[in-house]
PDB file of N, CA and C in Angstrom:
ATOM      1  N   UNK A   1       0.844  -1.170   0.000  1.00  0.00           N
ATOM      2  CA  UNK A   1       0.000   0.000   0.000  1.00  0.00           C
ATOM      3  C   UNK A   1       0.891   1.236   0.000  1.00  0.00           C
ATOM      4  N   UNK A   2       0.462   1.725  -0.320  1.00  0.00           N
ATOM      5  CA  UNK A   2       1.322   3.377  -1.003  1.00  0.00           C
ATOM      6  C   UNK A   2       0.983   4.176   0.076  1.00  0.00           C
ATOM      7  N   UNK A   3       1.615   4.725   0.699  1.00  0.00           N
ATOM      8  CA  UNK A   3       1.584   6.205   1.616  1.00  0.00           C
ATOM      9  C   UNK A   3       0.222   7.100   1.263  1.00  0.00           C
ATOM     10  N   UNK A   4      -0.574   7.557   1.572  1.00  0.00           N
ATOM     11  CA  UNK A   4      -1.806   8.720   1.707  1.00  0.00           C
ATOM     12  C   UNK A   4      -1.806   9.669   2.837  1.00  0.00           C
ATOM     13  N   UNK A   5      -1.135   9.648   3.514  1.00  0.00           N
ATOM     14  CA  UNK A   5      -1.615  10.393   5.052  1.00  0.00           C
ATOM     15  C   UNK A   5      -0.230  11.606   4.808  1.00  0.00           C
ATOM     16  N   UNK A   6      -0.278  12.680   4.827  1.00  0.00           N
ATOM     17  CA  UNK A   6       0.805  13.516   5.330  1.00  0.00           C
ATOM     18  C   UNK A   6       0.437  14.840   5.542  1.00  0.00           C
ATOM     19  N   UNK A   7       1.335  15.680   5.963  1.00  0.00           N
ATOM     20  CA  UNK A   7       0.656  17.129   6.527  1.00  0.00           C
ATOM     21  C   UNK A   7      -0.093  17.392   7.426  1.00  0.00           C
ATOM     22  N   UNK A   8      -1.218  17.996   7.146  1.00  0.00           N
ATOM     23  CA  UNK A   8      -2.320  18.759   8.197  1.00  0.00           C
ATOM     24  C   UNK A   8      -2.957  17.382   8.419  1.00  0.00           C
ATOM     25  N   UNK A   9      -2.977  16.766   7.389  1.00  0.00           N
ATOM     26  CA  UNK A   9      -4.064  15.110   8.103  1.00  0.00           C
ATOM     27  C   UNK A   9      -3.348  14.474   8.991  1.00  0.00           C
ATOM     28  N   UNK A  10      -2.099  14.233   9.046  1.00  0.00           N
ATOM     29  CA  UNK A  10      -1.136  13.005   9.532  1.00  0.00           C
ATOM     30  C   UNK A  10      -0.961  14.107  11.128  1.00  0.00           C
ATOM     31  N   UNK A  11      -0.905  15.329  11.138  1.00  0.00           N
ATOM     32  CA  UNK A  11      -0.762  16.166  12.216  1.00  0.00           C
ATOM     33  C   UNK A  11      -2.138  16.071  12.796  1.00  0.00           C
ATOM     34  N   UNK A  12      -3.395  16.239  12.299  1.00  0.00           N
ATOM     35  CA  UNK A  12      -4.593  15.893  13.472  1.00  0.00           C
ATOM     36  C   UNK A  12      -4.925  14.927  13.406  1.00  0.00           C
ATOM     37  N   UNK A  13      -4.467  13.501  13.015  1.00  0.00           N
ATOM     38  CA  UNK A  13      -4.796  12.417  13.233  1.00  0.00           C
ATOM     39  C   UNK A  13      -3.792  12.085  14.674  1.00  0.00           C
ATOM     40  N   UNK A  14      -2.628  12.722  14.873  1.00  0.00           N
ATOM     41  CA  UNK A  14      -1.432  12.613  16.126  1.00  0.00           C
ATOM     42  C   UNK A  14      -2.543  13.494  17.839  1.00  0.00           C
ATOM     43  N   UNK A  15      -2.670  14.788  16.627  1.00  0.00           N
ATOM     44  CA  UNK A  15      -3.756  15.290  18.149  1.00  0.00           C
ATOM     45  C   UNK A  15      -4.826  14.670  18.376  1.00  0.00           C
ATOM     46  N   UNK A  16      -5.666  14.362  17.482  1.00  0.00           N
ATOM     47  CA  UNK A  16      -6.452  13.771  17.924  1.00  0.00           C
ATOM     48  C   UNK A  16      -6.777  12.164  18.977  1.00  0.00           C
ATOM     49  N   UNK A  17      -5.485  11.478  18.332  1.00  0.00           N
ATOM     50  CA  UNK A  17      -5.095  10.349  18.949  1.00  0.00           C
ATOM     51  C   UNK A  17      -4.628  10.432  20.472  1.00  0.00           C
ATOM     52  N   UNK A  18      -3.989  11.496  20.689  1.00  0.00           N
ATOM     53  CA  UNK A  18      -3.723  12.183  22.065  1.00  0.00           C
ATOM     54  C   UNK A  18      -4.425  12.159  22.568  1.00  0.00           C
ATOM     55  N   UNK A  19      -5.580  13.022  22.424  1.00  0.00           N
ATOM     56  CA  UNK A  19      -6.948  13.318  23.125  1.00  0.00           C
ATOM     57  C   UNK A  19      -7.851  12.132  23.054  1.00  0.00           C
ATOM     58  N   UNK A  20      -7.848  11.278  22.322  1.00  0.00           N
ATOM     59  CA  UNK A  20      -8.605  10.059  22.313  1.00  0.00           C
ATOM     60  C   UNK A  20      -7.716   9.366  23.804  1.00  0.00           C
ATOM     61  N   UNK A  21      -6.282   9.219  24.069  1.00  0.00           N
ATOM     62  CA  UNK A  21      -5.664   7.812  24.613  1.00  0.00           C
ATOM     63  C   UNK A  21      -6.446   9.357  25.838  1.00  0.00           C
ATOM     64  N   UNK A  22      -6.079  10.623  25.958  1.00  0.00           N
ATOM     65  CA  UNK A  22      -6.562  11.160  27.860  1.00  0.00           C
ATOM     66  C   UNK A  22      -8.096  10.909  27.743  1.00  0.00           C
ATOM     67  N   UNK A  23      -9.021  10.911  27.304  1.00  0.00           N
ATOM     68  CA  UNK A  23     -10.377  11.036  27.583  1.00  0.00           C
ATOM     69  C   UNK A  23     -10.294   9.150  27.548  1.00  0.00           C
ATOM     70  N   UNK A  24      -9.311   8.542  27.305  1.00  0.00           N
ATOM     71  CA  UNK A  24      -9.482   6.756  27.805  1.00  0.00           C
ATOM     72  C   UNK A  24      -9.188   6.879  29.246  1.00  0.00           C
ATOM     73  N   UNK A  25      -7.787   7.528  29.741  1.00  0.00           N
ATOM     74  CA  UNK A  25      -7.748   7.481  30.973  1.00  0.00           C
ATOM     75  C   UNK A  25      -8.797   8.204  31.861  1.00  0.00           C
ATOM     76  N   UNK A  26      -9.079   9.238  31.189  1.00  0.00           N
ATOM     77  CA  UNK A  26     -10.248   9.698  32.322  1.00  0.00           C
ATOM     78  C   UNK A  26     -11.452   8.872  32.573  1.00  0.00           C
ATOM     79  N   UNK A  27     -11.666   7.862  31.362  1.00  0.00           N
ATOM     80  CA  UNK A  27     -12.448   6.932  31.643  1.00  0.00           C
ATOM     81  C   UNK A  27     -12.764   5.973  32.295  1.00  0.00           C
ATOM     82  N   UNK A  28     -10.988   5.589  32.617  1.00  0.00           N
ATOM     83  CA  UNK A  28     -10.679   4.965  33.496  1.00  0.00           C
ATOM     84  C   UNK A  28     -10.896   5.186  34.917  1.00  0.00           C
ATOM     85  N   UNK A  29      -9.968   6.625  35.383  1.00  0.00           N
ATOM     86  CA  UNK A  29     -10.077   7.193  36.626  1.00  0.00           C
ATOM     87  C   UNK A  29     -11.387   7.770  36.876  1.00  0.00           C
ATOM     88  N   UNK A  30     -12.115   8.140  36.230  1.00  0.00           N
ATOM     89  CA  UNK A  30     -13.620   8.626  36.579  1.00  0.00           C
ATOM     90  C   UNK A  30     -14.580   8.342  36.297  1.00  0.00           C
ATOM     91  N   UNK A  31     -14.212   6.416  36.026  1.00  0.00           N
ATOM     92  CA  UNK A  31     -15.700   5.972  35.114  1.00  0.00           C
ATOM     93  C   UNK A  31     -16.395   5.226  36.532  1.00  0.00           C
ATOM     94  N   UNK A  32     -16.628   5.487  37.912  1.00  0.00           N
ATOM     95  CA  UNK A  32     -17.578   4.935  38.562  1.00  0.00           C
ATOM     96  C   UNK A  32     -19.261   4.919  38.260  1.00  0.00           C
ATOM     97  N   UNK A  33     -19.104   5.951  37.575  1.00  0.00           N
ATOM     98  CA  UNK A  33     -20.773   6.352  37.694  1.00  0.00           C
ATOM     99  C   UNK A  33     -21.602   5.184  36.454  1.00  0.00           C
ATOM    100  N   UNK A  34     -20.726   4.872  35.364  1.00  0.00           N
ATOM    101  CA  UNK A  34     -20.756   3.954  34.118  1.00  0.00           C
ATOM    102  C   UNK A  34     -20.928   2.775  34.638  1.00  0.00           C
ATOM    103  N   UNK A  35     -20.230   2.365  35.706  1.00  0.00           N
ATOM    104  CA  UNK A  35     -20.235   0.359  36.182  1.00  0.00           C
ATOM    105  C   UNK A  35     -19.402   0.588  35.521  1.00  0.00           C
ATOM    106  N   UNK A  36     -18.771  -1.426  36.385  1.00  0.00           N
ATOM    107  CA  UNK A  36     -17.429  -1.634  35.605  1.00  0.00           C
ATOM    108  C   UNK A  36     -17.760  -2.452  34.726  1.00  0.00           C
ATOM    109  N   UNK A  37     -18.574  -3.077  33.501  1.00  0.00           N
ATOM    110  CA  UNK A  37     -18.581  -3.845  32.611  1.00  0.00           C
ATOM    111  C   UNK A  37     -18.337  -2.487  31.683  1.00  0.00           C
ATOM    112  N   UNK A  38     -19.250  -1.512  31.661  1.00  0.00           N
ATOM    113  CA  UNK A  38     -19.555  -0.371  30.820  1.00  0.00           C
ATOM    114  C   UNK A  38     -18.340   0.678  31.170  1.00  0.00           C
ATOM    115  N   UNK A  39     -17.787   0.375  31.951  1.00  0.00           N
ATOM    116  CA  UNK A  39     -16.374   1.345  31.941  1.00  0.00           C
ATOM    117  C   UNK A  39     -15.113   0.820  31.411  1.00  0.00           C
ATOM    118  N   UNK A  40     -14.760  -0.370  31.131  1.00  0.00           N
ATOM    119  CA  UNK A  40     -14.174  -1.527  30.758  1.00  0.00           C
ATOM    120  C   UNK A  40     -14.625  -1.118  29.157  1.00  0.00           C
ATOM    121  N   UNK A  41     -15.083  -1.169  28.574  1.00  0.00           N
ATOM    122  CA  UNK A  41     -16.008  -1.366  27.163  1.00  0.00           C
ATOM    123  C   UNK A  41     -15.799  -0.143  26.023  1.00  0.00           C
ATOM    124  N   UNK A  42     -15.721   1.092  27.251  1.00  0.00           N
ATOM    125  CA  UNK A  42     -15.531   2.189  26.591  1.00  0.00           C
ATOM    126  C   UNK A  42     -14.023   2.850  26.779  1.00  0.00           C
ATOM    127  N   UNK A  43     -13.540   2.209  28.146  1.00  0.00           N
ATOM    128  CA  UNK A  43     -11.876   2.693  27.464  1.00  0.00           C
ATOM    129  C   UNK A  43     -11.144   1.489  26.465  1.00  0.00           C
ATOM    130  N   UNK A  44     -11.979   0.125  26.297  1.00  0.00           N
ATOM    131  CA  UNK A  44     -11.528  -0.600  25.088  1.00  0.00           C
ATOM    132  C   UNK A  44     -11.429   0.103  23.539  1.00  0.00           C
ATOM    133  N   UNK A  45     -12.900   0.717  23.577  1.00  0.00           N
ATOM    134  CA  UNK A  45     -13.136   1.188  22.389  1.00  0.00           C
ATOM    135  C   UNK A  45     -12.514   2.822  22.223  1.00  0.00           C
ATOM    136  N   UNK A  46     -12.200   3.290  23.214  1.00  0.00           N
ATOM    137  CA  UNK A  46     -11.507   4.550  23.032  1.00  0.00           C
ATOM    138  C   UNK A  46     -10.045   4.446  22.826  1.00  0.00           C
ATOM    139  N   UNK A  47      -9.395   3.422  23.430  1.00  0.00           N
ATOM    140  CA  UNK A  47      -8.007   2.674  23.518  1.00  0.00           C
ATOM    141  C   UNK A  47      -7.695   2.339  21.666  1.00  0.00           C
ATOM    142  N   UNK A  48      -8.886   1.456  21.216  1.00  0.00           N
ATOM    143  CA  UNK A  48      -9.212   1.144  19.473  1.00  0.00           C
ATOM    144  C   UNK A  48      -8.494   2.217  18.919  1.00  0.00           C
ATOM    145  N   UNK A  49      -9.641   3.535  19.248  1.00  0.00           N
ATOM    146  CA  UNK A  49      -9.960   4.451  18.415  1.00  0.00           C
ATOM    147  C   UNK A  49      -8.294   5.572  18.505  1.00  0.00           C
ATOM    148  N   UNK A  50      -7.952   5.183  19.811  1.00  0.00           N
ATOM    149  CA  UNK A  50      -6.498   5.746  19.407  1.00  0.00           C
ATOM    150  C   UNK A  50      -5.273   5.722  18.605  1.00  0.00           C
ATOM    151  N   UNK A  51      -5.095   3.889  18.921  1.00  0.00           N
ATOM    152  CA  UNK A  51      -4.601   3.295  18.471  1.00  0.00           C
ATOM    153  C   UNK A  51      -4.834   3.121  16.822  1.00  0.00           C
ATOM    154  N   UNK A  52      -5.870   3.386  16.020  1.00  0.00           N
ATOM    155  CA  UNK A  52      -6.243   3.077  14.347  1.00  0.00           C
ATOM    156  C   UNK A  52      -5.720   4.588  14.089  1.00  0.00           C
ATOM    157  N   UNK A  53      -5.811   6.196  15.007  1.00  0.00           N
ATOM    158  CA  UNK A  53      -5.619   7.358  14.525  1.00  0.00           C
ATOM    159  C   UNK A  53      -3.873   7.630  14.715  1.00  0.00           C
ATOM    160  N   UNK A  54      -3.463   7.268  16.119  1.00  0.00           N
ATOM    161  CA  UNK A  54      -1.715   7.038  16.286  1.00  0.00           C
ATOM    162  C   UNK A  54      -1.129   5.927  14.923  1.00  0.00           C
ATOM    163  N   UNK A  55      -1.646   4.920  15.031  1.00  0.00           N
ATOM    164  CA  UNK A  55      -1.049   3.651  13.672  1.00  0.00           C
ATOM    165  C   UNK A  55      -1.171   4.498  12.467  1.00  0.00           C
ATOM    166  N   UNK A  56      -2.524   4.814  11.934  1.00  0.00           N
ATOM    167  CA  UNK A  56      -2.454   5.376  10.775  1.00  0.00           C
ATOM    168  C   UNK A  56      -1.460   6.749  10.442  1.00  0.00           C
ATOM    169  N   UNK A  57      -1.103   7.705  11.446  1.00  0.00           N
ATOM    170  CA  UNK A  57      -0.199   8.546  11.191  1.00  0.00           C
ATOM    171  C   UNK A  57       1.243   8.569  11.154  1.00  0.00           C
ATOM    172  N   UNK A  58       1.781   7.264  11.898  1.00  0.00           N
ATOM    173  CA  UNK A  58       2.572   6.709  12.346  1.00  0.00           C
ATOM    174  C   UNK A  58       3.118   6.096  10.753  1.00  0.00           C
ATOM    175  N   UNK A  59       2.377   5.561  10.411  1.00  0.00           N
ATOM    176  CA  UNK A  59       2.760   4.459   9.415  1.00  0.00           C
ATOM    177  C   UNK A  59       2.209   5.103   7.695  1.00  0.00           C
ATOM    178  N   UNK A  60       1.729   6.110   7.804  1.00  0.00           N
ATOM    179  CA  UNK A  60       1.202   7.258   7.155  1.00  0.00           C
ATOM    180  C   UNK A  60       0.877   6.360   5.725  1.00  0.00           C
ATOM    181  N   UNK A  61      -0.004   5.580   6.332  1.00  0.00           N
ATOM    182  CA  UNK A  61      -1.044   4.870   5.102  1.00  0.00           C
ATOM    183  C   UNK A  61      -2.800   4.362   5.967  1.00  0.00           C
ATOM    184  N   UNK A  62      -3.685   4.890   5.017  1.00  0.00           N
ATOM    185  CA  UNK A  62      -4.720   5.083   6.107  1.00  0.00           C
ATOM    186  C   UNK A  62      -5.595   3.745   4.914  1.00  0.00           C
ATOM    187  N   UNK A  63      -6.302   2.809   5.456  1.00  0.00           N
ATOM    188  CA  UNK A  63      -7.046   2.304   3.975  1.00  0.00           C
ATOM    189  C   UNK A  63      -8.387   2.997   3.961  1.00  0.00           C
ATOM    190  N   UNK A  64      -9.006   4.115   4.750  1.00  0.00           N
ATOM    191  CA  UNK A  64      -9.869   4.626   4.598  1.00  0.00           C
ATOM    192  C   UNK A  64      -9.478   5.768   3.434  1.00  0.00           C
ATOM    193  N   UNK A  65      -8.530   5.983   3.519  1.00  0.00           N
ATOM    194  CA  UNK A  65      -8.100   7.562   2.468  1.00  0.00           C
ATOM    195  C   UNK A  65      -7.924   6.519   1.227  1.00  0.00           C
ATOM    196  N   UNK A  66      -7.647   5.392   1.286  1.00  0.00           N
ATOM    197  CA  UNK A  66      -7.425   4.603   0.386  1.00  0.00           C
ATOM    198  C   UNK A  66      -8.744   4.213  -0.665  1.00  0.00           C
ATOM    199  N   UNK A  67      -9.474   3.741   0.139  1.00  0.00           N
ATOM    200  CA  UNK A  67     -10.854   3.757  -0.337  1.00  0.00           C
ATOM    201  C   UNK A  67     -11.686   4.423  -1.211  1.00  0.00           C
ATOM    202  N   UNK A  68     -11.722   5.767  -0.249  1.00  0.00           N
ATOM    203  CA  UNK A  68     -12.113   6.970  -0.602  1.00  0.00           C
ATOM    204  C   UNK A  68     -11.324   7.936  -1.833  1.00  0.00           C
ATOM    205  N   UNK A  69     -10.153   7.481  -2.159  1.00  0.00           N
ATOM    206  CA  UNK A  69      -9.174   8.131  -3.099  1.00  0.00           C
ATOM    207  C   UNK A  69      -8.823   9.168  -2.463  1.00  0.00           C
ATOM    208  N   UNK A  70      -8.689   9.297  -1.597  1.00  0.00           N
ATOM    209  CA  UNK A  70      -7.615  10.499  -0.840  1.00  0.00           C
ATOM    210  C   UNK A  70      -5.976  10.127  -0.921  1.00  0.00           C
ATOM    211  N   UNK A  71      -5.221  11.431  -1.399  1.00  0.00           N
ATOM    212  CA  UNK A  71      -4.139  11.202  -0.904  1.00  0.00           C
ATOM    213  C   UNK A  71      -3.626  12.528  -0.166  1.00  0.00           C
ATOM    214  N   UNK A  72      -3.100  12.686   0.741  1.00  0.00           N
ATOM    215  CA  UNK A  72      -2.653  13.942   1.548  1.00  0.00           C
ATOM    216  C   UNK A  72      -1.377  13.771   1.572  1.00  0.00           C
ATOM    217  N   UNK A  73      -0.276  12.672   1.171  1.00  0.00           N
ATOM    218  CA  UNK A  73       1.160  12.610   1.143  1.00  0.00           C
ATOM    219  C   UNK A  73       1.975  13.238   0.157  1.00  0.00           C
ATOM    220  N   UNK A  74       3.008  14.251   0.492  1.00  0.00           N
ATOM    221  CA  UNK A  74       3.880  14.890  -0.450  1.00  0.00           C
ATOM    222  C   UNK A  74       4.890  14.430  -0.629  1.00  0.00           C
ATOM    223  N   UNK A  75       5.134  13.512  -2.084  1.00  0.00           N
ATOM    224  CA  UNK A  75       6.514  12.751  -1.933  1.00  0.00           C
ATOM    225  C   UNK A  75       7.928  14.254  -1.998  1.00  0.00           C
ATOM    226  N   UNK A  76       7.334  15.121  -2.488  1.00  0.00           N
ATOM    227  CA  UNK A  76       8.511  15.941  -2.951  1.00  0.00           C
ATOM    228  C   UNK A  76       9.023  16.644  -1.869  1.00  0.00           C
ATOM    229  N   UNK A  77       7.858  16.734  -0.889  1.00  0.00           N
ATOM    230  CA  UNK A  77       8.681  17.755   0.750  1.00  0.00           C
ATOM    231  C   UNK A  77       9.284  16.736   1.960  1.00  0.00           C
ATOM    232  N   UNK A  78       9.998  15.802   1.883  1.00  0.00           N
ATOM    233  CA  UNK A  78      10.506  15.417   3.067  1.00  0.00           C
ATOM    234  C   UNK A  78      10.135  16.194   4.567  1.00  0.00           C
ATOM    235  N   UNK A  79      11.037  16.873   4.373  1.00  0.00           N
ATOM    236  CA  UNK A  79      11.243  17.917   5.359  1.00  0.00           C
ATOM    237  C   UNK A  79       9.859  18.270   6.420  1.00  0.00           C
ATOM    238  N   UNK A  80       8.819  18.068   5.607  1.00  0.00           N
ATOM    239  CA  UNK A  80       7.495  18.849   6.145  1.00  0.00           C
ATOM    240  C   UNK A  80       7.104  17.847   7.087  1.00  0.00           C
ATOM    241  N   UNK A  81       7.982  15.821   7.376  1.00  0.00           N
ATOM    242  CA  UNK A  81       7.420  15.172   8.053  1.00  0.00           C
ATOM    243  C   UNK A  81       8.263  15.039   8.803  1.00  0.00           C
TER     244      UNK A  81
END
């Protein structure tokens, strides 16, 4: 698979992944009010959702941009990653 992700996408897919893994821990530390099956469930799926936005920027090939025919990668600017 060919590279798609770079620039402004590959940069808020990193913040966003940030803010996905703290709103897991806060889920963690402040999920009494949820139960623990349902607090368990949702820092799984927030843990996911970090992990597919950190991997995909990381490895700067997304198969959703793939899909969709997006490409956001500049082979000609190094520098800009």
């Amino acid at each position: 698979m060919e590279k798609n992700v770079g620039g402004t996408d590959r940069t808020v897919r990193i913040a966003l992944g940030l803010v996905v893994v703290g709103a897991m821990m806060v889920a963690v530390a402040f999920g009494e009010p949820l139960g623990d099956p349902t607090q368990g469930i949702v820092a799984a799926v927030l843990l996911l959702a970090a992990f597919v936005l950190l991997g995909t920027a990381g490895a700067e090939k997304c198969p959703a941009n793939r899909t969709l025919g997006r490409n956001t990668y500049d082979e000609r600017d190094p520098e800009s990653r």
